[in-house]
Protein backbone atom coordinates (compact mmCIF):
# COMPACT_ATOMS: atom_id res chain seq x y z
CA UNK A 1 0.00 0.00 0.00
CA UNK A 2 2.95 2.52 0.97
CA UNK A 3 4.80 1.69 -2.24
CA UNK A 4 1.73 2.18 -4.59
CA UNK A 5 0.67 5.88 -2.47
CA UNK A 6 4.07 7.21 -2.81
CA UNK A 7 4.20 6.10 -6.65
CA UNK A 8 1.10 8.47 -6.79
CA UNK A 9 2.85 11.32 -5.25
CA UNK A 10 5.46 11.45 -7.26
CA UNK A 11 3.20 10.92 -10.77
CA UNK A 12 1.64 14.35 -9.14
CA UNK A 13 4.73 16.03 -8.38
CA UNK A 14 6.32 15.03 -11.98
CA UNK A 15 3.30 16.96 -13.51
CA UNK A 16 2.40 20.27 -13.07
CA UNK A 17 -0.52 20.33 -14.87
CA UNK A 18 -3.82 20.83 -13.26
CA UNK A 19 -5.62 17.42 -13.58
CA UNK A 20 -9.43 17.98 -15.53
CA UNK A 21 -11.75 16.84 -12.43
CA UNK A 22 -9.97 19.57 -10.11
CA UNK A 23 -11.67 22.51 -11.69
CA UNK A 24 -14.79 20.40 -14.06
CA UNK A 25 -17.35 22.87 -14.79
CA UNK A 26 -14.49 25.24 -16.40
CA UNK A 27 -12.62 22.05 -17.99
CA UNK A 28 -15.72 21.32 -19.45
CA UNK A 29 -16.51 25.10 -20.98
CA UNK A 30 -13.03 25.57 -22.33
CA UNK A 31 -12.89 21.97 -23.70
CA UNK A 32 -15.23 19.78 -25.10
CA UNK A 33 -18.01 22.34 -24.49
CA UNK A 34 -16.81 25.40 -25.75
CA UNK A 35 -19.48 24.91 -28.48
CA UNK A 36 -21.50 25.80 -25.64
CA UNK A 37 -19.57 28.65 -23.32
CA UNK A 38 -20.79 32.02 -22.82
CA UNK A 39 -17.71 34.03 -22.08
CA UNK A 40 -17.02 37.49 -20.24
CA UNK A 41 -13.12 38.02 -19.58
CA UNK A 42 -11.88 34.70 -18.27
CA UNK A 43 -15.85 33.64 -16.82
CA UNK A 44 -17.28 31.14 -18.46
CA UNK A 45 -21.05 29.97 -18.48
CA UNK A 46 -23.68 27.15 -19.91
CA UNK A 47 -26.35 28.80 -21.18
CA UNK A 48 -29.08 29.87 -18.18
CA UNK A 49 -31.70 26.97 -19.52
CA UNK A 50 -29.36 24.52 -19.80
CA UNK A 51 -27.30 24.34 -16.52
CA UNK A 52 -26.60 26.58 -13.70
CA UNK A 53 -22.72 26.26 -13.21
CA UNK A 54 -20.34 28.92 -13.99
CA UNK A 55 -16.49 27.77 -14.75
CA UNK A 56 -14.35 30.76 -12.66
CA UNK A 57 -10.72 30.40 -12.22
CA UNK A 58 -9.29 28.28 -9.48
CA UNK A 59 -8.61 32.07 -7.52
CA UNK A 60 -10.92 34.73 -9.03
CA UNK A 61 -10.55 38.55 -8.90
CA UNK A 62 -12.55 41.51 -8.19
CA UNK A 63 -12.46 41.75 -12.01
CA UNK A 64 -13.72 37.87 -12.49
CA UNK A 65 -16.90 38.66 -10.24
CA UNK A 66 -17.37 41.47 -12.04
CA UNK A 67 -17.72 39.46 -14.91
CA UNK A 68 -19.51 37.04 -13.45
CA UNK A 69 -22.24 39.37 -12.35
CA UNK A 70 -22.58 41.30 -15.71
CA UNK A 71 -23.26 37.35 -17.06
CA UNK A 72 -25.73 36.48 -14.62
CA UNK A 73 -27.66 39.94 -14.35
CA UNK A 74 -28.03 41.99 -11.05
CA UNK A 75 -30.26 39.62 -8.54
CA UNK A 76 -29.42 36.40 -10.61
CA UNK A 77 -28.16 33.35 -8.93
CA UNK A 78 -24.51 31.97 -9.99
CA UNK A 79 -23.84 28.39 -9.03
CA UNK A 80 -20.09 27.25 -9.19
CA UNK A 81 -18.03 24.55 -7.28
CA UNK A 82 -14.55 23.10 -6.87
CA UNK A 83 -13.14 26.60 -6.15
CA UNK A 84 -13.67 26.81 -2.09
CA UNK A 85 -14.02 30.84 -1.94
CA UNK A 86 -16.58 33.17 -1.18
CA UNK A 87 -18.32 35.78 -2.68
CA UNK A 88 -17.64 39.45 -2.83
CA UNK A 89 -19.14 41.44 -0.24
CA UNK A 90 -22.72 42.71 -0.87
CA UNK A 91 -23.64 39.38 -2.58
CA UNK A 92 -25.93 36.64 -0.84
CA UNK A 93 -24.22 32.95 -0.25
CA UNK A 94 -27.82 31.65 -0.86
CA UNK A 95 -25.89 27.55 -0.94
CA UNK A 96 -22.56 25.74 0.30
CA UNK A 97 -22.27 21.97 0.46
CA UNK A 98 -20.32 19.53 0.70
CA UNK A 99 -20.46 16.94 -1.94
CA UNK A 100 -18.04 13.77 -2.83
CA UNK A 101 -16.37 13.55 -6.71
CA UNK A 102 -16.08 9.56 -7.62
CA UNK A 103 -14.41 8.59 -11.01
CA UNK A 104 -15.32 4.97 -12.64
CA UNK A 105 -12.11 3.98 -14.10
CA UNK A 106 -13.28 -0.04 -12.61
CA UNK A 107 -16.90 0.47 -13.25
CA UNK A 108 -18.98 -2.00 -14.69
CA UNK A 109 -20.38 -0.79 -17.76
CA UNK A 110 -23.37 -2.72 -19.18
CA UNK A 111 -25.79 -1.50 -21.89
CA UNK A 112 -29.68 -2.37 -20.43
CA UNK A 113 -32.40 -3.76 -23.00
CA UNK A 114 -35.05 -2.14 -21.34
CA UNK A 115 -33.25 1.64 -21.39
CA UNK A 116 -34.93 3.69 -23.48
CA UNK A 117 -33.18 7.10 -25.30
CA UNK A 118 -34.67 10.03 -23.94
CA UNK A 119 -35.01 13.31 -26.51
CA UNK A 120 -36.54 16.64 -26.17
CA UNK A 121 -40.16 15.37 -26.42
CA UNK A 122 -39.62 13.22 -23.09
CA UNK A 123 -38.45 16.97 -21.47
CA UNK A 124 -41.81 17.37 -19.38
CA UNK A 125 -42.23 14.50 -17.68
CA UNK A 126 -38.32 14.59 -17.27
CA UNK A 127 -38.90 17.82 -15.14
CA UNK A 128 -41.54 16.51 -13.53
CA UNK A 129 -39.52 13.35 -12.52
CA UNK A 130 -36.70 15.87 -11.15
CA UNK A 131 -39.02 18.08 -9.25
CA UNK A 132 -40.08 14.94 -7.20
CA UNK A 133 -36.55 13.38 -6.94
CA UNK A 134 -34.10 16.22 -6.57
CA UNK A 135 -31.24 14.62 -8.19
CA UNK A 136 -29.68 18.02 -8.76
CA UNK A 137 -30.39 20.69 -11.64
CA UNK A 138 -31.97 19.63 -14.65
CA UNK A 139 -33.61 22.79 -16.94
CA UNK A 140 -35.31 22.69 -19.74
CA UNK A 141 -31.95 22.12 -22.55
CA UNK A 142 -29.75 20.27 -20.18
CA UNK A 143 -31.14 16.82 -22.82
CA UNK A 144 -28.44 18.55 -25.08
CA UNK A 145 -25.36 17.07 -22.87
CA UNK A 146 -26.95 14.09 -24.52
CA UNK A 147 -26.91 10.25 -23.44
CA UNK A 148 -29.82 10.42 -21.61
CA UNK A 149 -31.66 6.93 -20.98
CA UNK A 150 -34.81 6.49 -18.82
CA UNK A 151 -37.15 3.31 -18.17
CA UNK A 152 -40.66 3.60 -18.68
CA UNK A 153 -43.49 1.09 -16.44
CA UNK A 154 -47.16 1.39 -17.58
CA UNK A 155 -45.83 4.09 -20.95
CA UNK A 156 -44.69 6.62 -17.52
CA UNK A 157 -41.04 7.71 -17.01
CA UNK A 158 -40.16 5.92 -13.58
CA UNK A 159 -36.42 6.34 -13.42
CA UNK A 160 -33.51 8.19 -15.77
CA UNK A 161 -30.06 8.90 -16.00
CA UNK A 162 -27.99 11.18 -18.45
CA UNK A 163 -24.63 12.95 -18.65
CA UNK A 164 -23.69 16.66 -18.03
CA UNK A 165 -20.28 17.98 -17.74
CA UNK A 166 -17.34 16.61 -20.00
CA UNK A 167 -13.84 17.47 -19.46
CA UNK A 168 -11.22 16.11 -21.52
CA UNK A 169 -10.91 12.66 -20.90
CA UNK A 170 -14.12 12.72 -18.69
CA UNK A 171 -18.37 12.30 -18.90
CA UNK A 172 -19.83 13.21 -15.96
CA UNK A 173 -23.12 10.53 -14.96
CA UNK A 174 -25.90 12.95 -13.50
CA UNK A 175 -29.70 13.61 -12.88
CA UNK A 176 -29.63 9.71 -11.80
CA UNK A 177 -33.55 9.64 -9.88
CA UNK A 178 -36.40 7.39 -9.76
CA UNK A 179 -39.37 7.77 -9.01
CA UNK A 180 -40.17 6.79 -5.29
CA UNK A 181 -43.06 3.74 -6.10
CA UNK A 182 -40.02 1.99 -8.12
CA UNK A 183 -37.42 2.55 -6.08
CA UNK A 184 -35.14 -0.87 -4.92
CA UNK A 185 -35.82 -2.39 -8.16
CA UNK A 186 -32.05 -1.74 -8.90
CA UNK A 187 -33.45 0.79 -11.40
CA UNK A 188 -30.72 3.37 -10.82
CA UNK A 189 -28.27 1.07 -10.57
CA UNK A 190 -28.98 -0.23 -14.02
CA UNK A 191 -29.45 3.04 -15.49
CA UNK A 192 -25.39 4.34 -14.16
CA UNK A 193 -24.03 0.97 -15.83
CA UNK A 194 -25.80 1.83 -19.41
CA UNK A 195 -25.04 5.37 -18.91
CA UNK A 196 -21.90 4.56 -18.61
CA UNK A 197 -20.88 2.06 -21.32
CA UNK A 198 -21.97 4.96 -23.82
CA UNK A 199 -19.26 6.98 -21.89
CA UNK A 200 -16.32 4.16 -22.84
CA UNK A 201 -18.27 3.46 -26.71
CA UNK A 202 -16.30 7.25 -26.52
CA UNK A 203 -13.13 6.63 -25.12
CA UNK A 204 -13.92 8.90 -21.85
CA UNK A 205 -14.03 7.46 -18.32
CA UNK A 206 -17.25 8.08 -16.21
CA UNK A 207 -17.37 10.10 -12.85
CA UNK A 208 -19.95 11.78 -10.99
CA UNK A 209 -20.60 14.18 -7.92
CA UNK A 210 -23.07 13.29 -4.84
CA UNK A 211 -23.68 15.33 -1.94
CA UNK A 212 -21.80 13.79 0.79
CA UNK A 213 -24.82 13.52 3.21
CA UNK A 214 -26.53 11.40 0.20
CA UNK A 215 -24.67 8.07 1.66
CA UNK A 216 -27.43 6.16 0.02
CA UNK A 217 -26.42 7.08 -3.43
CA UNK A 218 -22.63 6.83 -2.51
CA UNK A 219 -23.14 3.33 -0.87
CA UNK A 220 -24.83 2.40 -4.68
CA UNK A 221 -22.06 4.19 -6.69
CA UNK A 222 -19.35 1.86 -4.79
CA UNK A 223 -21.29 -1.62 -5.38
CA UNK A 224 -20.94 -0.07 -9.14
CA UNK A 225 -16.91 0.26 -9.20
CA UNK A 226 -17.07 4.26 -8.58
CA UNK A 227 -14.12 5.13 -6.01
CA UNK A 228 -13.73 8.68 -4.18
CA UNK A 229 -11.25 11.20 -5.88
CA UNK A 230 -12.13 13.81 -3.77
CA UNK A 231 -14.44 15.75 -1.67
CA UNK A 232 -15.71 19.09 -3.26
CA UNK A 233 -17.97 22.66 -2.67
CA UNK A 234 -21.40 23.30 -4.19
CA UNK A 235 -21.85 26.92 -3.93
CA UNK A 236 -24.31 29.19 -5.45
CA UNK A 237 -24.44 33.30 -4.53
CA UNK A 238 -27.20 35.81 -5.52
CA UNK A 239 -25.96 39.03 -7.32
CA UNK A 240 -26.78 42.26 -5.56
CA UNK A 241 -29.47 43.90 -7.31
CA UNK A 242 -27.64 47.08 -8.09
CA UNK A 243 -24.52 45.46 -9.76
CA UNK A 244 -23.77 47.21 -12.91
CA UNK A 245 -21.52 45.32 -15.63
């Protein structure tokens, strides 16, 4: 165990390179979803309908918050994480949490025969699922991260998973819920595994975030193959209302 730990410290030390999962929401915007990124200075954003998260730099400046709040709009909610600092004075910290980051480089990854593909006609009673669950955000374009599969009992939407961020290398597995008369069916379960073996038909590893007081989900996610990289922040801070750009 000592040899293999020190072997890791010193793959670390040998590169300086920020790895993709430290910072994922701005790894994502300035990678393989630039096609996406609304940019002011160095801020970058998904578009307000299709996911909350902002990609700042690891240590922003007065001028990045500046930047951030002429994106967002005075009153508007930004939503970032990884980067452990606080908001300017004057704005609100509406949100902090704690959450867990587990990468699937082990995980079983089985397509499912009774996952269907979800598309933008499946949207409403996707929300509706998420409004019951609270898996995390899910808005009205977050279908276009794509892979999103769902199971359907009686012709209703009972349980879905999909992917969201994706930076180089990486898919992140999110919006995992079902809906609570199916649940311990191994639904979820089922869903994460076809989720992601679309993930490796890529050539990207899967990973995913949980909140850590969610020890249901992270108990699942380790019978799966998911391991802990790291723990992380969920923060999201309201913009004064009389912010000017």
């Amino acid at each position: 165990m000592s040899t293999s730990t020190t072997g890791v410290q010193e793959d670390a030390a040998a590169d300086p390179r920020p790895h993709p999962l430290d910072n994922p929401v701005r790894a994502a915007l300035a990678g393989p979803h630039a096609h996406f990124a609304e940019r002011r200075g160095d801020i970058l954003r998904y578009p307000a309908d299709m996911s909350p998260f902002i990609g700042v730099p690891d240590a922003p400046a007065a001028r990045d918050w500046a930047d951030i709040a002429a994106l967002v709009g005075p009153g508007g909610l930004a939503s970032y994480s990884a980067v452990d600092v606080p908001p300017p004075a004057g704005w609100e910290l509406v949100m902090r949490g704690t959450g867990v980051q587990m990468t699937g480089e082990d995980v079983a990854a089985l397509p499912d025969e009774e996952a269907i593909r979800l598309t933008a006609a499946d949207v409403p009673e996707m929300l509706a699922l998420v409004r019951l669950t609270e898996p995390g955000p899910f808005l009205p374009r977050t279908i276009e991260f794509g892979g999103y599969l769902g199971i359907r009992r009686g012709g209703r939407l009972v349980a879905m998973a999909g992917r969201r961020l994706r930076p180089p290398g990486w898919t992140e597995i999110s919006a995992v819920c079902t809906h609570p008369d199916h649940r311990g069916q191994g639904l979820a379960a089922r869903l994460v595994s076809a989720v992601a073996a679309g993930v490796r038909a890529h050539g990207e590893t899967p990973f995913l975030h949980a909140a850590a007081s969610n020890t249901n989900a992270i108990r699942l996610y380790e019978r799966l193959g998911f391991r802990l990289r790291r723990t992380t922040i969920f923060q999201a801070a309201r913009v004064p209302g009389d912010v000017t750009g």
